[in-house]
Protein backbone atom coordinates (compact mmCIF):
# COMPACT_ATOMS: atom_id res chain seq x y z
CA UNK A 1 0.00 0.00 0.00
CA UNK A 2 1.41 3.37 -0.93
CA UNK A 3 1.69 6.45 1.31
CA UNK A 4 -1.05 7.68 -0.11
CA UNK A 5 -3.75 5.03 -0.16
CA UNK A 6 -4.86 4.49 3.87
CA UNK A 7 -7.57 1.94 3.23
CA UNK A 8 -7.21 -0.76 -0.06
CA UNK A 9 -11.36 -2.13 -0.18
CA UNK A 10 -11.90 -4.73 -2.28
CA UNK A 11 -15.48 -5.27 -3.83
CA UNK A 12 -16.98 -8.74 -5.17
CA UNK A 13 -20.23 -8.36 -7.53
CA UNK A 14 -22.39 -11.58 -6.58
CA UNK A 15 -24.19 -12.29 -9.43
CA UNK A 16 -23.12 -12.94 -13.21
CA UNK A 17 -26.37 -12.33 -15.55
CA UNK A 18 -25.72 -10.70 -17.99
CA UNK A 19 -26.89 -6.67 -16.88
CA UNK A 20 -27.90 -7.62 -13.75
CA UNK A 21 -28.73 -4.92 -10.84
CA UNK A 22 -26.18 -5.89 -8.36
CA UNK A 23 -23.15 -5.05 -10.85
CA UNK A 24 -24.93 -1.72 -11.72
CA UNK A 25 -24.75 -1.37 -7.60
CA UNK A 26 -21.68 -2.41 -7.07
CA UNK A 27 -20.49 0.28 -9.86
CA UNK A 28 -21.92 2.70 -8.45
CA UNK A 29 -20.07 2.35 -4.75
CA UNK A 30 -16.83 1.91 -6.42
CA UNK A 31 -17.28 4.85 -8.09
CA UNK A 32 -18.28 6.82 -5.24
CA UNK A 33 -15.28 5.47 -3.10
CA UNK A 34 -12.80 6.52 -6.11
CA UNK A 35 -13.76 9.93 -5.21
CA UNK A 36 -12.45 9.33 -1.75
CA UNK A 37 -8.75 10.40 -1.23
CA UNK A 38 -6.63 7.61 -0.13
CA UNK A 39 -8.95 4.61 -0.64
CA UNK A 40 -7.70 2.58 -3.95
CA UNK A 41 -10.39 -0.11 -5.18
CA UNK A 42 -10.49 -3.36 -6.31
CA UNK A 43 -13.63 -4.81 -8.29
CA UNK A 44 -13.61 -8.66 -8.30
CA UNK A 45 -15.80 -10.06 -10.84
CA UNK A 46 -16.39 -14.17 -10.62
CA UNK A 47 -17.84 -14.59 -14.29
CA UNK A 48 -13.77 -14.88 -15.17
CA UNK A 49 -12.92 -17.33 -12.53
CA UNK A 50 -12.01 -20.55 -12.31
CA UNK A 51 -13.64 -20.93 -9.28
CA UNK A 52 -14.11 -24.67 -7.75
CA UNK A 53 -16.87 -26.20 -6.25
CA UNK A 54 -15.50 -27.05 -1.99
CA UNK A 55 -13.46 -29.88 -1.68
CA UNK A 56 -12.39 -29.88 -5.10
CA UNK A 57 -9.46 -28.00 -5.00
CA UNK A 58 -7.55 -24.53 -5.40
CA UNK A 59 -7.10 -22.97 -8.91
CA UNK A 60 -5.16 -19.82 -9.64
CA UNK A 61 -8.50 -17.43 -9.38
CA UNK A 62 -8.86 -18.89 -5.91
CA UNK A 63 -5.33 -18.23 -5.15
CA UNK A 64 -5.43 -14.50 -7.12
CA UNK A 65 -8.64 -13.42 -4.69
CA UNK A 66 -7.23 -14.70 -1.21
CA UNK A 67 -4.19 -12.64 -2.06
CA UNK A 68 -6.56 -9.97 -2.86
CA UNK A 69 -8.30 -10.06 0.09
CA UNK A 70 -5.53 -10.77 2.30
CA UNK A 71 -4.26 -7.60 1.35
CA UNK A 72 -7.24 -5.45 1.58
CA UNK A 73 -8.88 -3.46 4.86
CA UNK A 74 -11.91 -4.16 3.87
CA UNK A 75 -14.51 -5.62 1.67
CA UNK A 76 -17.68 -5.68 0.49
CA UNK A 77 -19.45 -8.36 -0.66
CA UNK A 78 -22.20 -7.57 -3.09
CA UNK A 79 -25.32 -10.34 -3.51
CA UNK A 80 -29.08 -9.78 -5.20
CA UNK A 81 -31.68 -11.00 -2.68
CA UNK A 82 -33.19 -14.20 -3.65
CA UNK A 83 -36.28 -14.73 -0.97
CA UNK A 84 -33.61 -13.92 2.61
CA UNK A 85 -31.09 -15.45 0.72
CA UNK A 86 -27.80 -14.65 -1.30
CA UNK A 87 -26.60 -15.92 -4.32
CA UNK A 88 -25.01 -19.14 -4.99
CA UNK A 89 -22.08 -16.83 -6.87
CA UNK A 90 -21.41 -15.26 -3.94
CA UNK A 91 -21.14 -18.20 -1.77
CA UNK A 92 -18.77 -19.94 -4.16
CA UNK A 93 -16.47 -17.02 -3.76
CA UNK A 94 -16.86 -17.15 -0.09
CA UNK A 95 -16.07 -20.88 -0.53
CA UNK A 96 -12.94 -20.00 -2.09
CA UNK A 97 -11.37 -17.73 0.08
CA UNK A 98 -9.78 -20.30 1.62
CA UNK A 99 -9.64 -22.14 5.06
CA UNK A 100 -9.06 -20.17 7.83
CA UNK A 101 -10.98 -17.66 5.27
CA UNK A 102 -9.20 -14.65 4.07
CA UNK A 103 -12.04 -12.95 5.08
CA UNK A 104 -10.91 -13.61 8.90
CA UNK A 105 -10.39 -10.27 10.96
CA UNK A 106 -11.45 -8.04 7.98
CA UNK A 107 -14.20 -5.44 8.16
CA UNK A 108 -16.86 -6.54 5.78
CA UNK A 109 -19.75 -4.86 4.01
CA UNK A 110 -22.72 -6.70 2.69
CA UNK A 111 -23.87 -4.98 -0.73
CA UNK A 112 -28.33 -6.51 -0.86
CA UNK A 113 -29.99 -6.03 -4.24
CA UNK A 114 -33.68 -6.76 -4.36
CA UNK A 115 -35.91 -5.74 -7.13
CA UNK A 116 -39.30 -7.24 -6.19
């Protein structure tokens, strides 16, 4: 982290239809914390991973976002709303942050999109 960045957040959209409203959320936050002096962003989008299912495995994605997250302050996890629920792209991710979780210790943010 440079001098000037004090907080590195990363954000991970949660679902990956095609011009879905969670993206179009999670756009809109990053762009708002850009504006912020000293906070550097870091949009992670699963619809390029090679994400496994648990138990299978690590691949290179899974190993690119722990680092990623390791390495953050924060992050916010982005998911639409599917009846109290999240999305099953979101808990893969989750899933693949590794065990103890990368997420351990880290502030987190939960990002809800509902449309109904």
């Amino acid at each position: 982290m440079s001098e000037q960045e004090r907080f590195r957040i990363v954000v991970v959209k949660g679902s990956v239809r095609p011009g879905n409203y969670t993206g179009m959320a999670v756009d809109l936050v990053a762009d708002e914390l850009r504006k912020m002096e000293g906070i550097s962003i870091e949009v992670i989008d699963p619809i390029g991973m090679d994400l496994k299912l648990p138990g299978t495995g690590n691949s290179g994605s899974a190993e690119r976002l722990q680092e990623l997250v390791e390495g953050a302050t924060g992050v916010i996890l982005s998911t639409p709303e599917y009846h109290g629920s999240y999305s099953a792209a979101i808990k893969l991710v989750i899933e693949n942050m590794g065990f103890p979780s990368a997420l351990a210790g880290k502030p987190v943010g939960l990002l809800g999109v509902a449309a109904g």
